[in-house]
C-alpha atoms as a PDB file:
ATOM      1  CA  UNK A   1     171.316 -48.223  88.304  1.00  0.00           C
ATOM      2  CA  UNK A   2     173.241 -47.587  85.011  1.00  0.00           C
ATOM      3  CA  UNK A   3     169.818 -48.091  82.764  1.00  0.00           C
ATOM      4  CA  UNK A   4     167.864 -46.438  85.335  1.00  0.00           C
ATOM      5  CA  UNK A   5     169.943 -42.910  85.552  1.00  0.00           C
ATOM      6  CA  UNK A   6     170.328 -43.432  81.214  1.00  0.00           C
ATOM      7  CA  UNK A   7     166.639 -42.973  81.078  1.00  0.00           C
ATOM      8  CA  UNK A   8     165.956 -40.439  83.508  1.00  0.00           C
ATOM      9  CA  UNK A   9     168.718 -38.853  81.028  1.00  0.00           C
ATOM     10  CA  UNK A  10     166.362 -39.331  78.256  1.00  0.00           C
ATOM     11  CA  UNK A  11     163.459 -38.348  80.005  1.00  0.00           C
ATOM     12  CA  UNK A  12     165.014 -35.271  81.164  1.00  0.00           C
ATOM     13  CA  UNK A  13     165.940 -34.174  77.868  1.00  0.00           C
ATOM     14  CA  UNK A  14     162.252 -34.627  76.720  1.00  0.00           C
ATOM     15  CA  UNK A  15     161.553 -32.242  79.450  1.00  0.00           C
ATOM     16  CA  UNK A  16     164.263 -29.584  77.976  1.00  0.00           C
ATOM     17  CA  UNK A  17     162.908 -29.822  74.677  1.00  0.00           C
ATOM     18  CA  UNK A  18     159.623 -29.241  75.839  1.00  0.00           C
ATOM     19  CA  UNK A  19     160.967 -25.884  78.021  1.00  0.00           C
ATOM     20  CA  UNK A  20     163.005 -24.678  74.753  1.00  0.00           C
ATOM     21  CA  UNK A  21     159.951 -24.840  72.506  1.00  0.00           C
ATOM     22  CA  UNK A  22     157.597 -22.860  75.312  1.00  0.00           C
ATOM     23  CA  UNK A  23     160.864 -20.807  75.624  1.00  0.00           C
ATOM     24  CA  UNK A  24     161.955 -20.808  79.433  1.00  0.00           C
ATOM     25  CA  UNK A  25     165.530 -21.131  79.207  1.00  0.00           C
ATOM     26  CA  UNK A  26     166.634 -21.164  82.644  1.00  0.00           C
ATOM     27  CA  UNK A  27     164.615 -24.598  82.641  1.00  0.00           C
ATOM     28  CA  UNK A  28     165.743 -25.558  79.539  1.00  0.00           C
ATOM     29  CA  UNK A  29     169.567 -25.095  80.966  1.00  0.00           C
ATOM     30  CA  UNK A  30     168.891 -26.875  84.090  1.00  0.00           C
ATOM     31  CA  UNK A  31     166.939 -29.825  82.702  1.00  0.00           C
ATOM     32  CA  UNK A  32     169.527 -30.291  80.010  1.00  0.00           C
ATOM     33  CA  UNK A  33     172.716 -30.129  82.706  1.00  0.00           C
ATOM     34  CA  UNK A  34     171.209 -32.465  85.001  1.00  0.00           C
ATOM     35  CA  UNK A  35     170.645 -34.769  81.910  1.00  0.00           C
ATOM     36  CA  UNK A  36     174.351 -34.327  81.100  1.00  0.00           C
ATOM     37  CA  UNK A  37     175.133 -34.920  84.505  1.00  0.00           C
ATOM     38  CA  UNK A  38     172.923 -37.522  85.013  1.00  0.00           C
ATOM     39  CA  UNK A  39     174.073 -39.700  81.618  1.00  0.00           C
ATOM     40  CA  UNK A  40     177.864 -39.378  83.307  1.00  0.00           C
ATOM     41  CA  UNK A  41     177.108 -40.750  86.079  1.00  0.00           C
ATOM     42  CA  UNK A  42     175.733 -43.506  84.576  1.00  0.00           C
ATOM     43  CA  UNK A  43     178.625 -44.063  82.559  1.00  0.00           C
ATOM     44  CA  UNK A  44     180.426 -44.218  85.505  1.00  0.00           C
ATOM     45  CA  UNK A  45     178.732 -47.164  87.021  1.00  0.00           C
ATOM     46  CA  UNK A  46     179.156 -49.138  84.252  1.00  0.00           C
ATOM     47  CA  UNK A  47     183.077 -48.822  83.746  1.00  0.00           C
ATOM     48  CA  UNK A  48     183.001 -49.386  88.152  1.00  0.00           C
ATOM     49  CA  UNK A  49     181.295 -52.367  87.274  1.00  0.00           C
ATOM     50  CA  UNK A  50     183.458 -53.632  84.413  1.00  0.00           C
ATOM     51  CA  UNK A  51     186.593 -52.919  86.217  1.00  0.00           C
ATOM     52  CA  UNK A  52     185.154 -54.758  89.317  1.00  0.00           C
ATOM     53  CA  UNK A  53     183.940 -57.611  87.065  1.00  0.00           C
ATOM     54  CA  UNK A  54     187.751 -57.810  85.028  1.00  0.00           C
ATOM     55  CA  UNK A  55     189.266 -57.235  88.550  1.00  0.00           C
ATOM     56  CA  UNK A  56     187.567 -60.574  89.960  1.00  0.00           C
ATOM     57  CA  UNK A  57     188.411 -62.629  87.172  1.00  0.00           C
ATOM     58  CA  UNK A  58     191.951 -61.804  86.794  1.00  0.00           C
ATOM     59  CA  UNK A  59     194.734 -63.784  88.954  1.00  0.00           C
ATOM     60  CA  UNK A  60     196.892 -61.944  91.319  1.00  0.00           C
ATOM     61  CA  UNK A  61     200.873 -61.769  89.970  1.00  0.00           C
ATOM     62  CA  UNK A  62     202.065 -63.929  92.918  1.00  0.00           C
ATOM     63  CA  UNK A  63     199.765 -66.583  91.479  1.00  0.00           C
ATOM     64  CA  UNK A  64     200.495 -66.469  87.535  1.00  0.00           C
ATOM     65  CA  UNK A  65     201.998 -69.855  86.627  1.00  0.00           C
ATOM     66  CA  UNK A  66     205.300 -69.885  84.170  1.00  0.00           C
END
């Protein structure tokens, strides 16, 4: 999911750049928000999935030998 939504990101942008240079802006804005968006979310999943991955591997304080 995290790849997938970075390179609808890129993708995305492609598309702005390509609205800038025929000069609709309004499409140009909305591609490039979405993008942002879209590259957030993504970033997102992968800190969810770190902190789920960190989260499995640690030990619970009741269980932490001395």
């Amino acid at each position: 999911m995290e790849i997938g939504l970075k390179i609808f990101a890129v993708v995305l942008l492609g598309a702005a750049a390509y609205f800038y240079s025929n000069g609709e802006t309004d499409r140009t804005f909305a591609s490039v928000i979405v993008a942002i968006c879209s590259y957030f979310v993504s970033v997102r999943f992968g800190a969810k999935q770190r902190l789920n991955a960190a989260a499995e591997t640690a030990k619970p304080i009741d269980e932490v030998d001395e």
